[in-house]
Protein backbone atom coordinates (compact mmCIF):
# COMPACT_ATOMS: atom_id res chain seq x y z
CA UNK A 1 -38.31 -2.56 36.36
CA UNK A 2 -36.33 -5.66 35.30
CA UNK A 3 -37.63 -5.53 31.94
CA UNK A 4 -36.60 -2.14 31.10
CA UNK A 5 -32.72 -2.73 32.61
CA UNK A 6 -32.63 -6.14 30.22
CA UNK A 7 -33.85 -3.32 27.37
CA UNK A 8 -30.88 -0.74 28.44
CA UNK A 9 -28.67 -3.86 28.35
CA UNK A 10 -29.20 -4.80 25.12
CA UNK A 11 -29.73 -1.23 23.74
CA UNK A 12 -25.95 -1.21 25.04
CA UNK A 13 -24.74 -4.24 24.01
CA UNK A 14 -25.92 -3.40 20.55
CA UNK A 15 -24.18 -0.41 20.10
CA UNK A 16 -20.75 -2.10 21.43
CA UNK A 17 -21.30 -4.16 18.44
CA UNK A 18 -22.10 -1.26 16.15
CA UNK A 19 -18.99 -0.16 17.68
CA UNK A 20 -16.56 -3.25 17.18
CA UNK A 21 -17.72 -3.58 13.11
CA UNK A 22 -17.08 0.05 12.78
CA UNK A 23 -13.04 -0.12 14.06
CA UNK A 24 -12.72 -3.24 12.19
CA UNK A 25 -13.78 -1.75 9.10
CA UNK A 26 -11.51 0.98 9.73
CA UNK A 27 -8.52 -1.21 10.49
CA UNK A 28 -9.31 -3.41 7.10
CA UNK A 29 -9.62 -0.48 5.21
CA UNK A 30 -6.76 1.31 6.39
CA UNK A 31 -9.05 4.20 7.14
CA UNK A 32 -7.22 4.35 10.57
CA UNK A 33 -4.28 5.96 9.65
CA UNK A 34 -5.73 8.81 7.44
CA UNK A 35 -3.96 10.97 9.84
CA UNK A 36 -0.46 9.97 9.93
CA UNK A 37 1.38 12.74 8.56
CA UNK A 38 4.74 12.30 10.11
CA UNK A 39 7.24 10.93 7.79
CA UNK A 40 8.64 11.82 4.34
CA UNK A 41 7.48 11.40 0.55
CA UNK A 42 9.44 9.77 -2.04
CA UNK A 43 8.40 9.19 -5.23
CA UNK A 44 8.68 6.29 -7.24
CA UNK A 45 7.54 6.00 -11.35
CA UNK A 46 6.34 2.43 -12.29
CA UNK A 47 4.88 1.17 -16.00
CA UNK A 48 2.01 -0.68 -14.46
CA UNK A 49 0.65 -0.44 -11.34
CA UNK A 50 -2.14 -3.04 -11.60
CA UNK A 51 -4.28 -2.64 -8.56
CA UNK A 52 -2.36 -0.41 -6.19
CA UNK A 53 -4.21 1.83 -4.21
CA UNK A 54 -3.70 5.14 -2.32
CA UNK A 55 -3.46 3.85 1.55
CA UNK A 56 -1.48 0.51 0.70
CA UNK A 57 0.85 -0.29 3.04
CA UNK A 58 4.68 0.00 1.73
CA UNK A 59 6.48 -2.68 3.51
CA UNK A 60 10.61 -3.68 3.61
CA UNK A 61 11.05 -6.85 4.79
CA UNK A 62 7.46 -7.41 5.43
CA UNK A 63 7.56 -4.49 8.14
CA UNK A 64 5.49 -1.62 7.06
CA UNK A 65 7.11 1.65 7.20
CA UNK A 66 4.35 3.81 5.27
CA UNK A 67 1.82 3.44 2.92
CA UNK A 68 0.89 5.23 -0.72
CA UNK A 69 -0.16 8.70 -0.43
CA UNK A 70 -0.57 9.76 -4.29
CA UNK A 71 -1.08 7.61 -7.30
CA UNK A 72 -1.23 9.89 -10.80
CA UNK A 73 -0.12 9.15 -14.56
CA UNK A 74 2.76 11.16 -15.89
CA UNK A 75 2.19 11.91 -19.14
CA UNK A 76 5.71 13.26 -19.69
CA UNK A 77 6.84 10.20 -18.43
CA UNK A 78 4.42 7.62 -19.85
CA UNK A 79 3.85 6.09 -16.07
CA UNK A 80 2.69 5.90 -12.86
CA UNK A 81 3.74 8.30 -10.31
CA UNK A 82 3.25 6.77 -6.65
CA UNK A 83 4.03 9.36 -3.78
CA UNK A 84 4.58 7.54 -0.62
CA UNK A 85 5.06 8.54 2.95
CA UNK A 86 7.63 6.97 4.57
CA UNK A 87 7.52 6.85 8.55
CA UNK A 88 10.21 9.70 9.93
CA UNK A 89 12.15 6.87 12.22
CA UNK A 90 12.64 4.78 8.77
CA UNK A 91 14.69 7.68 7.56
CA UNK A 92 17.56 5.44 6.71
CA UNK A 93 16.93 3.81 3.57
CA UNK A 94 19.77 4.81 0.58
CA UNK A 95 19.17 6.39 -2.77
CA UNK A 96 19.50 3.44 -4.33
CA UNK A 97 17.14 1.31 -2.89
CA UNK A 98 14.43 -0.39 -5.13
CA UNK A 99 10.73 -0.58 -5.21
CA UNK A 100 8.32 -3.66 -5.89
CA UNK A 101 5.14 -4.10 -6.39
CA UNK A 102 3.64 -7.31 -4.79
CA UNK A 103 0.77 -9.03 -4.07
CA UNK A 104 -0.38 -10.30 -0.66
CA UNK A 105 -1.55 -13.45 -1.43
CA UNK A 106 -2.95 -15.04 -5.37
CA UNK A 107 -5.92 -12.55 -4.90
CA UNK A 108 -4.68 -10.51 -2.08
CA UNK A 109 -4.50 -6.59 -2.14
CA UNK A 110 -0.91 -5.25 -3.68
CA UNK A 111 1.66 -3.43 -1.49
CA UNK A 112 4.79 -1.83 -2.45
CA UNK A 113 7.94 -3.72 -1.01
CA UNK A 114 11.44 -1.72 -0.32
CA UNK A 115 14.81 -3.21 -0.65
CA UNK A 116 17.53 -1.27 0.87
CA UNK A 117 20.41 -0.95 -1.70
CA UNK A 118 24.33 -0.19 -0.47
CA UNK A 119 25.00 3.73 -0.77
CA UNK A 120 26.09 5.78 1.97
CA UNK A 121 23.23 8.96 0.79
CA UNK A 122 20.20 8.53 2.59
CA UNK A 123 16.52 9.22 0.92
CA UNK A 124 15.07 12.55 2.12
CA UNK A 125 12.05 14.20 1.28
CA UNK A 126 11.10 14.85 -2.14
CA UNK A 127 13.90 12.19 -3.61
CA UNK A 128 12.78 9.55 -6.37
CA UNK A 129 13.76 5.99 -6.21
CA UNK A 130 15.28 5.41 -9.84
CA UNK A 131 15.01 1.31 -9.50
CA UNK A 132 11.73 0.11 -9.61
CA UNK A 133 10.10 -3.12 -10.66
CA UNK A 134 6.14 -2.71 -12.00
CA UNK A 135 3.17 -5.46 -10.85
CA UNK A 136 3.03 -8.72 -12.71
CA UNK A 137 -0.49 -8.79 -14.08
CA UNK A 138 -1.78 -11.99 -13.99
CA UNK A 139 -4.12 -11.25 -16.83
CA UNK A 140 -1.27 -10.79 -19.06
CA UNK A 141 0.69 -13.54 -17.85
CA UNK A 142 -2.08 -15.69 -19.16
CA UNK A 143 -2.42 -13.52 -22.32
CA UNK A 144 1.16 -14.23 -23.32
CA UNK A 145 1.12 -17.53 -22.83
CA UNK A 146 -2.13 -18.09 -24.67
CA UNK A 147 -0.89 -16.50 -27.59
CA UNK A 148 2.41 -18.65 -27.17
CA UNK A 149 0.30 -22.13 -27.34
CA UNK A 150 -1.50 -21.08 -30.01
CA UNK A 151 1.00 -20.05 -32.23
CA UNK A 152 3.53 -22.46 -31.33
């Protein structure tokens, strides 16, 4: 009898641990709010995107307020279109505030950062943010400066 309740036990305590790695993976991989669909979408166009991702948080002054629903090349444009779904009590940001692409860290995942401009007009739904600034690459950071040294 006491050998099958320390099997139960540890039958259970097993599965609490399945448990705990599954909601940590889905809190690392943002998985956990694939459901938020309160908010509005603006749209911002950037030249390079290097390694954004659909689910990245979108942050102003390191608060997130949304994350990056739709990431798709606009040919017309020649750039990235990133949709992203701002939370609907952040709806005071103006039309001229700018987006930046960051990096959390030197290897760290990259996150779009919002800086409120000074315009009384509000972003709604379906607006585009005109002032954006695309990821530094680091790759071609060290390309440039290659090429610099060795023609220099």
């Amino acid at each position: 009898m006491t050998t099958r309740f320390i099997e139960i036990m540890v039958g259970l305590f097993v599965v609490l641990g399945f448990l705990a790695l599954f909601m940590l993976a889905m809190k690392v991989s943002n998985l956990s709010r694939l459901t938020d669909n309160d908010g509005y979408e603006v749209t911002a166009y950037f030249e390079n995107i290097g390694g954004l991702k659909v689910r990245s948080p979108v942050t102003v002054s390191g608060v997130r307020v949304g994350q990056i629903t739709s990431i798709v090349y606009d040919a017309d444009r020649y750039e990235a279109r990133v949709v992203m779904r701002i939370q609907e009590e952040h709806n005071y940001f103006p039309i001229d505030t700018t987006a930046s692409i960051y990096t959390a860290g030197l290897l760290g995942e990259q996150y779009i950062a919002l800086e409120p401009g000074a315009e009384d007009d509000v972003l709604t739904s379906g607006d585009t943010i005109e002032f954006t600034q695309s990821a530094l690459v680091l790759e071609e950071i060290i390309g440039k400066i290659v090429v610099k040294l060795t023609s220099g």
